[in-house]
N, C-alpha and C. Protein backbone atom coordinates (compact mmCIF):
# COMPACT_ATOMS: atom_id res chain seq x y z
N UNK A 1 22.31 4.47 4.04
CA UNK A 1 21.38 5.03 3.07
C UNK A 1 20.04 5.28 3.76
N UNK A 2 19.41 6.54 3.49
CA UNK A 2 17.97 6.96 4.63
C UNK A 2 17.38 5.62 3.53
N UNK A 3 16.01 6.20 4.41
CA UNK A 3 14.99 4.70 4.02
C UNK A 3 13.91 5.83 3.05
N UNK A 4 14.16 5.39 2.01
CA UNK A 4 12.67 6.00 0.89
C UNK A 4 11.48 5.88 1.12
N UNK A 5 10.80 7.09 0.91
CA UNK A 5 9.67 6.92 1.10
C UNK A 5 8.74 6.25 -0.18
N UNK A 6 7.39 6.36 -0.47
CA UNK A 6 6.42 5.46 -0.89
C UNK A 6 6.54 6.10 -2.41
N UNK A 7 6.84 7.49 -2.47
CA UNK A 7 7.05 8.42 -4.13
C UNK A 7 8.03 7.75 -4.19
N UNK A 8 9.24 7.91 -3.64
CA UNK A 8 10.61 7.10 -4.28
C UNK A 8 10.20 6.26 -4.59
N UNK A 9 9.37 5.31 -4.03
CA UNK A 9 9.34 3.63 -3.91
C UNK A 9 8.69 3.25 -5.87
N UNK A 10 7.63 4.16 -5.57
CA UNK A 10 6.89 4.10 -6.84
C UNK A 10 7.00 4.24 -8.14
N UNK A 11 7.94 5.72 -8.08
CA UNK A 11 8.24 6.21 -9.21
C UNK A 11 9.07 5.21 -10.51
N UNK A 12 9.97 5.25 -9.90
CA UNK A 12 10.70 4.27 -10.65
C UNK A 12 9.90 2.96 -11.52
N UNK A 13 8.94 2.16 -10.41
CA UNK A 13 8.16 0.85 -11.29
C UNK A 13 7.45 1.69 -12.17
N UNK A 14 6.53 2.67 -12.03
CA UNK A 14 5.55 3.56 -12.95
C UNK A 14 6.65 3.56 -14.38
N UNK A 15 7.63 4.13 -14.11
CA UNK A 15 8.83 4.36 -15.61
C UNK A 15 8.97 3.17 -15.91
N UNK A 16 9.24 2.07 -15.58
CA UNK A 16 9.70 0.70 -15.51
C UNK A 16 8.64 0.14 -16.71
N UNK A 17 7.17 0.01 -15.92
CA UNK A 17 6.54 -0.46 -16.67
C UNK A 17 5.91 0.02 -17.85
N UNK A 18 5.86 1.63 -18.09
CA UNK A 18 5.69 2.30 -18.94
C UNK A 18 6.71 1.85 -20.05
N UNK A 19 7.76 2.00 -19.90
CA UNK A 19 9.10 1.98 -20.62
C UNK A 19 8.92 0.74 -21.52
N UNK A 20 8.80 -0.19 -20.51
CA UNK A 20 8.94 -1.77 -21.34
C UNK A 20 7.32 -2.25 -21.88
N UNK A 21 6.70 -1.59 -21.83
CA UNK A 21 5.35 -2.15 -22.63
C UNK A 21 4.37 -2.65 -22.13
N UNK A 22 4.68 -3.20 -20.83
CA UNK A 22 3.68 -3.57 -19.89
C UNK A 22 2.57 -3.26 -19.44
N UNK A 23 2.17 -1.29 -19.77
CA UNK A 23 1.58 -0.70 -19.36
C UNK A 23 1.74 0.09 -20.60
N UNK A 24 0.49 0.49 -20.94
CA UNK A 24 0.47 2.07 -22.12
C UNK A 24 0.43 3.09 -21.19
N UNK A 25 1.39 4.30 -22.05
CA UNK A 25 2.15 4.92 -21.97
C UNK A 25 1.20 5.93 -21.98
N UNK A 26 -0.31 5.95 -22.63
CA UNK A 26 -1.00 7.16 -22.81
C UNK A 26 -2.63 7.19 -21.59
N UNK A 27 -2.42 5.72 -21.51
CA UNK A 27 -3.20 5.08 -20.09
C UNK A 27 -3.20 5.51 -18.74
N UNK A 28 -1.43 5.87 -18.60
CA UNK A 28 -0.99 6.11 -17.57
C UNK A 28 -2.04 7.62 -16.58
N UNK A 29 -1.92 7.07 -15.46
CA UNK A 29 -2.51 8.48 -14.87
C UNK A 29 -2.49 8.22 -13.05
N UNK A 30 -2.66 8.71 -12.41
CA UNK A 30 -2.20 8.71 -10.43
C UNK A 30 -3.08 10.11 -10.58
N UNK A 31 -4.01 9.60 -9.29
CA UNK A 31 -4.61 10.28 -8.85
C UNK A 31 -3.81 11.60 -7.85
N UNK A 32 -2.90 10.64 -7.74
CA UNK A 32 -2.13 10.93 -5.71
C UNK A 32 -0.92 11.94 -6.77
N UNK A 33 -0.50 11.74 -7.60
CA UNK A 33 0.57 12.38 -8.05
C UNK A 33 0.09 13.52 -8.83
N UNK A 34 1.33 14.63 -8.50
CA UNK A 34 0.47 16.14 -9.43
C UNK A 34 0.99 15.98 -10.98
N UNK A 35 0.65 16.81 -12.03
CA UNK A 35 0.20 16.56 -13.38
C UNK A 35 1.63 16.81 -13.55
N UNK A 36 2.50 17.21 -13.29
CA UNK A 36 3.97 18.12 -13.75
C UNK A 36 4.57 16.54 -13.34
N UNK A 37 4.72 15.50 -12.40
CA UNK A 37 5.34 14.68 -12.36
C UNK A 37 4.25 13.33 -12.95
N UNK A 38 3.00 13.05 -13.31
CA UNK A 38 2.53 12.21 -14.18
C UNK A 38 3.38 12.59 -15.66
N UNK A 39 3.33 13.69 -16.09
CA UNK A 39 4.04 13.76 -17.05
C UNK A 39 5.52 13.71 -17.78
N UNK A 40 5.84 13.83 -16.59
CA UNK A 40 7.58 13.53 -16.64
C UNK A 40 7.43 12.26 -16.55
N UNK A 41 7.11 11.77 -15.39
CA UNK A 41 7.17 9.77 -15.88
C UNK A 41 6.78 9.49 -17.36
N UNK A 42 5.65 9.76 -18.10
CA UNK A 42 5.41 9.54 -19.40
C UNK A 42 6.77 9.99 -20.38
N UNK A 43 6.98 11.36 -20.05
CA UNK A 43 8.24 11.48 -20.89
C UNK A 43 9.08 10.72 -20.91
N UNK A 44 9.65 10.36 -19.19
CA UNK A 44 10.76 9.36 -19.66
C UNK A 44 10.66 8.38 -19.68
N UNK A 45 9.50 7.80 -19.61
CA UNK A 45 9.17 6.45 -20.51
C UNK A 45 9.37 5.75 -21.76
N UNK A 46 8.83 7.31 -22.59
CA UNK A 46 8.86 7.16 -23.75
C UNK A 46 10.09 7.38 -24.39
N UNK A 47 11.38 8.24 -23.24
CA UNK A 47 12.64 8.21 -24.10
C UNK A 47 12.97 6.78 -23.82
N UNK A 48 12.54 6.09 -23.15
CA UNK A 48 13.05 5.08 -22.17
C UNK A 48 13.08 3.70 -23.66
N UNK A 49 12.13 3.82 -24.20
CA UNK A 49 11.00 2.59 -25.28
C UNK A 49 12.54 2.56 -25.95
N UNK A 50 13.42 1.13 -26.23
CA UNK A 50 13.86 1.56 -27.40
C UNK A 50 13.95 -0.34 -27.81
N UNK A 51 13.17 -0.52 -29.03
CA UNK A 51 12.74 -1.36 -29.55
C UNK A 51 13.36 -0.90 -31.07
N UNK A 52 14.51 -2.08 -31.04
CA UNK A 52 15.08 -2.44 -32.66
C UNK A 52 14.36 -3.56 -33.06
N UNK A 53 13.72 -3.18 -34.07
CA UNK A 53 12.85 -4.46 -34.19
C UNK A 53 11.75 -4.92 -33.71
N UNK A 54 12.23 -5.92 -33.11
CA UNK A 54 10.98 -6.81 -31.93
C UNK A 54 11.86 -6.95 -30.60
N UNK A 55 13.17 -6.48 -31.12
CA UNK A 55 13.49 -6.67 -29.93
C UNK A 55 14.00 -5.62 -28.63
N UNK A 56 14.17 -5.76 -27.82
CA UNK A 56 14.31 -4.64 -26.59
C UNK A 56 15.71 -4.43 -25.94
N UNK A 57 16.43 -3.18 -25.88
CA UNK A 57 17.93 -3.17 -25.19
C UNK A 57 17.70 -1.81 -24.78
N UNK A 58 18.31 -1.80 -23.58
CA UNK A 58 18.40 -0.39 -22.57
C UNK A 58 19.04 0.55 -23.16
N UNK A 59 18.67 1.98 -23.08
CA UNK A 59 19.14 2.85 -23.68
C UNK A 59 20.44 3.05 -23.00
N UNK A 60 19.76 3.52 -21.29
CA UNK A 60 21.19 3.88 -20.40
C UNK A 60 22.50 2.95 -20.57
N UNK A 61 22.43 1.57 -20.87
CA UNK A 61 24.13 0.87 -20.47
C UNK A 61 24.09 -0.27 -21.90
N UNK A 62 22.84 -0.42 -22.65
CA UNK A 62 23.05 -0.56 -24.21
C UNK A 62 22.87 -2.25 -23.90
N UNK A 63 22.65 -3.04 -22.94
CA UNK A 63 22.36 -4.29 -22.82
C UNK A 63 20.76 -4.62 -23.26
N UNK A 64 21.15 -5.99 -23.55
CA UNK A 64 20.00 -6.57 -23.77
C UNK A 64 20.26 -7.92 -24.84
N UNK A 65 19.53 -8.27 -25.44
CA UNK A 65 18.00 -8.41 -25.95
C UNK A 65 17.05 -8.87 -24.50
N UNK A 66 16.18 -7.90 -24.39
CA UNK A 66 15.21 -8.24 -23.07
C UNK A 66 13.81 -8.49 -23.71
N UNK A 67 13.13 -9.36 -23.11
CA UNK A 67 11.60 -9.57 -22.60
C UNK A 67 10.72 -8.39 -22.57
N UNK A 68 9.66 -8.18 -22.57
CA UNK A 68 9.22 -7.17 -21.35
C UNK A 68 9.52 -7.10 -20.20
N UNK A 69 9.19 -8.10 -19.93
CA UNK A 69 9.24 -8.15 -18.46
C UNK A 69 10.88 -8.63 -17.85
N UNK A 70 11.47 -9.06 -18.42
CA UNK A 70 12.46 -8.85 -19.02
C UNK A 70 13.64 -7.07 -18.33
N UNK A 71 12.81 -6.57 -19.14
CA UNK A 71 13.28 -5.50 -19.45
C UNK A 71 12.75 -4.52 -18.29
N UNK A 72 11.72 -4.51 -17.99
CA UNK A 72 11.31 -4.10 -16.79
C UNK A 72 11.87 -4.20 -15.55
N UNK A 73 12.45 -5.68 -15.33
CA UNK A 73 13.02 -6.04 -14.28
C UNK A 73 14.64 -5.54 -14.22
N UNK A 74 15.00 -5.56 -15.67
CA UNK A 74 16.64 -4.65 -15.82
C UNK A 74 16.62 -3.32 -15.19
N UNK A 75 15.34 -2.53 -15.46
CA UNK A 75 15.32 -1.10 -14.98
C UNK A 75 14.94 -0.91 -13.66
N UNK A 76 14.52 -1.69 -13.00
CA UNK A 76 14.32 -1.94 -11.28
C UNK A 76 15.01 -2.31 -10.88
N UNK A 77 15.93 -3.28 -11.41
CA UNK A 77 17.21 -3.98 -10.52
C UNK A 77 18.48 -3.10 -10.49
N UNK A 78 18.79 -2.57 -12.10
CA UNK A 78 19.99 -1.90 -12.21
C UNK A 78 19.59 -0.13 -12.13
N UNK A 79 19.03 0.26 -12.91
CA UNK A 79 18.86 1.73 -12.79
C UNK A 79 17.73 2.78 -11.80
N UNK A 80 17.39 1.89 -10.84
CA UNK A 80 16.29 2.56 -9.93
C UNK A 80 16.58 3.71 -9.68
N UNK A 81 17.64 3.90 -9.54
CA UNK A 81 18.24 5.42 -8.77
C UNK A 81 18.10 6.37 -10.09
N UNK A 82 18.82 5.95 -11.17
CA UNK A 82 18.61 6.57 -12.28
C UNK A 82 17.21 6.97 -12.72
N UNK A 83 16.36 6.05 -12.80
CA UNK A 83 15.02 6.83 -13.19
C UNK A 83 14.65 7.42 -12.59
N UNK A 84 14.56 7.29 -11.46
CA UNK A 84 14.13 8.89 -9.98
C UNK A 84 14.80 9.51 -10.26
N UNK A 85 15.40 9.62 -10.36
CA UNK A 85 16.53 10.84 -10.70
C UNK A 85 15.96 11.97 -11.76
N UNK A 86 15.61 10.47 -13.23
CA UNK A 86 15.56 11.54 -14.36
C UNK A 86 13.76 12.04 -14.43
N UNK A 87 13.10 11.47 -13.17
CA UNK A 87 11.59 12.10 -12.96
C UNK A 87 11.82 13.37 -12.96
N UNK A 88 12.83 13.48 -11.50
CA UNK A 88 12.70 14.28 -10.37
C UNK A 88 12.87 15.46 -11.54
N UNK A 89 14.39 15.42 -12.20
CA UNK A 89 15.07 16.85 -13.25
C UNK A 89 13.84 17.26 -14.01
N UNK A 90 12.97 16.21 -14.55
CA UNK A 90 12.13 16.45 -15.69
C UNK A 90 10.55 17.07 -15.05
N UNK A 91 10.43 16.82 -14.13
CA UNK A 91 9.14 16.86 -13.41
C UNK A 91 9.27 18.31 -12.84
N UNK A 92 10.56 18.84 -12.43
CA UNK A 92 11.26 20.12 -12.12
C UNK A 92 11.40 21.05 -13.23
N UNK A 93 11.82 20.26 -14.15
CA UNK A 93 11.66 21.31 -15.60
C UNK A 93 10.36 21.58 -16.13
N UNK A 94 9.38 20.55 -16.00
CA UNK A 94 7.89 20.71 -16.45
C UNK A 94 7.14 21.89 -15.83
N UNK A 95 7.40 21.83 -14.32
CA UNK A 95 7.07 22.88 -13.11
C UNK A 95 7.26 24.29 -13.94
N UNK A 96 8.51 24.50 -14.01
CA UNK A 96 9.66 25.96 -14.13
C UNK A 96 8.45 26.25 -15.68
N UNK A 97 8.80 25.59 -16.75
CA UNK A 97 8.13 26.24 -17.60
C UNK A 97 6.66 26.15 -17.85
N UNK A 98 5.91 25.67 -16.57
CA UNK A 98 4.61 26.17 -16.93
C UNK A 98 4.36 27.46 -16.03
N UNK A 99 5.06 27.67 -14.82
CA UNK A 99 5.31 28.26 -14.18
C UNK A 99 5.90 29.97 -14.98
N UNK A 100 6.61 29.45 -16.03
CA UNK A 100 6.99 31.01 -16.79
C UNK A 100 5.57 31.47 -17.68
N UNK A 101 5.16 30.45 -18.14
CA UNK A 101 4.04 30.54 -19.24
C UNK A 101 2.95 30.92 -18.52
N UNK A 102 2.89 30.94 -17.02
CA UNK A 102 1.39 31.44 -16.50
C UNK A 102 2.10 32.72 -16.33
N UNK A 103 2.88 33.41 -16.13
CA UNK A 103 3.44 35.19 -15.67
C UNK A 103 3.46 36.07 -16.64
């Protein structure tokens, strides 16, 4: 497996902690990162939130009752690859249609 760089490295905790509550979701902001991928992390953060109740279970594989932190640590341990992933599609789709809307 190549060795990730420091965006890979990051992205994922940014969703992580957004996701599970740790961090507000409307707070969020990176200087170093451009606006088309700050905003895709927020998006899938917020599909990410899923709170029955008081309590917390992963959307992707439906486990839980988690913690915050908790829950944070489920999405770094098990789905890292997955949330880069769903930046990268979303941060790519954000691009494309602002990209049509300026032509």
């Amino acid at each position: 497996m190549p060795k990730r760089g420091l965006f890979e490295e990051k992205i994922p905790e940014y969703v992580a902690k957004l996701a599970s509550g740790l961090e507000k979701v409307e707070d969020f902001d990176s200087p170093v990162l451009a606006r088309h991928t700050v905003e895709a992390i927020r998006r899938i953060a917020m599909r990410l939130m899923n709170l029955k109740g008081n309590v917390i279970y992963c959307p992707l594989c439906g486990k839980g009752p988690f913690t915050k932190k908790g829950y944070y640590l489920h999405l770094i341990r098990v789905h890292n690859e997955e949330l880069l992933e769903m930046v990268i599609e979303e941060s790519e789709r954000i691009s494309l249609t602002s990209k049509r809307t300026r032509v």
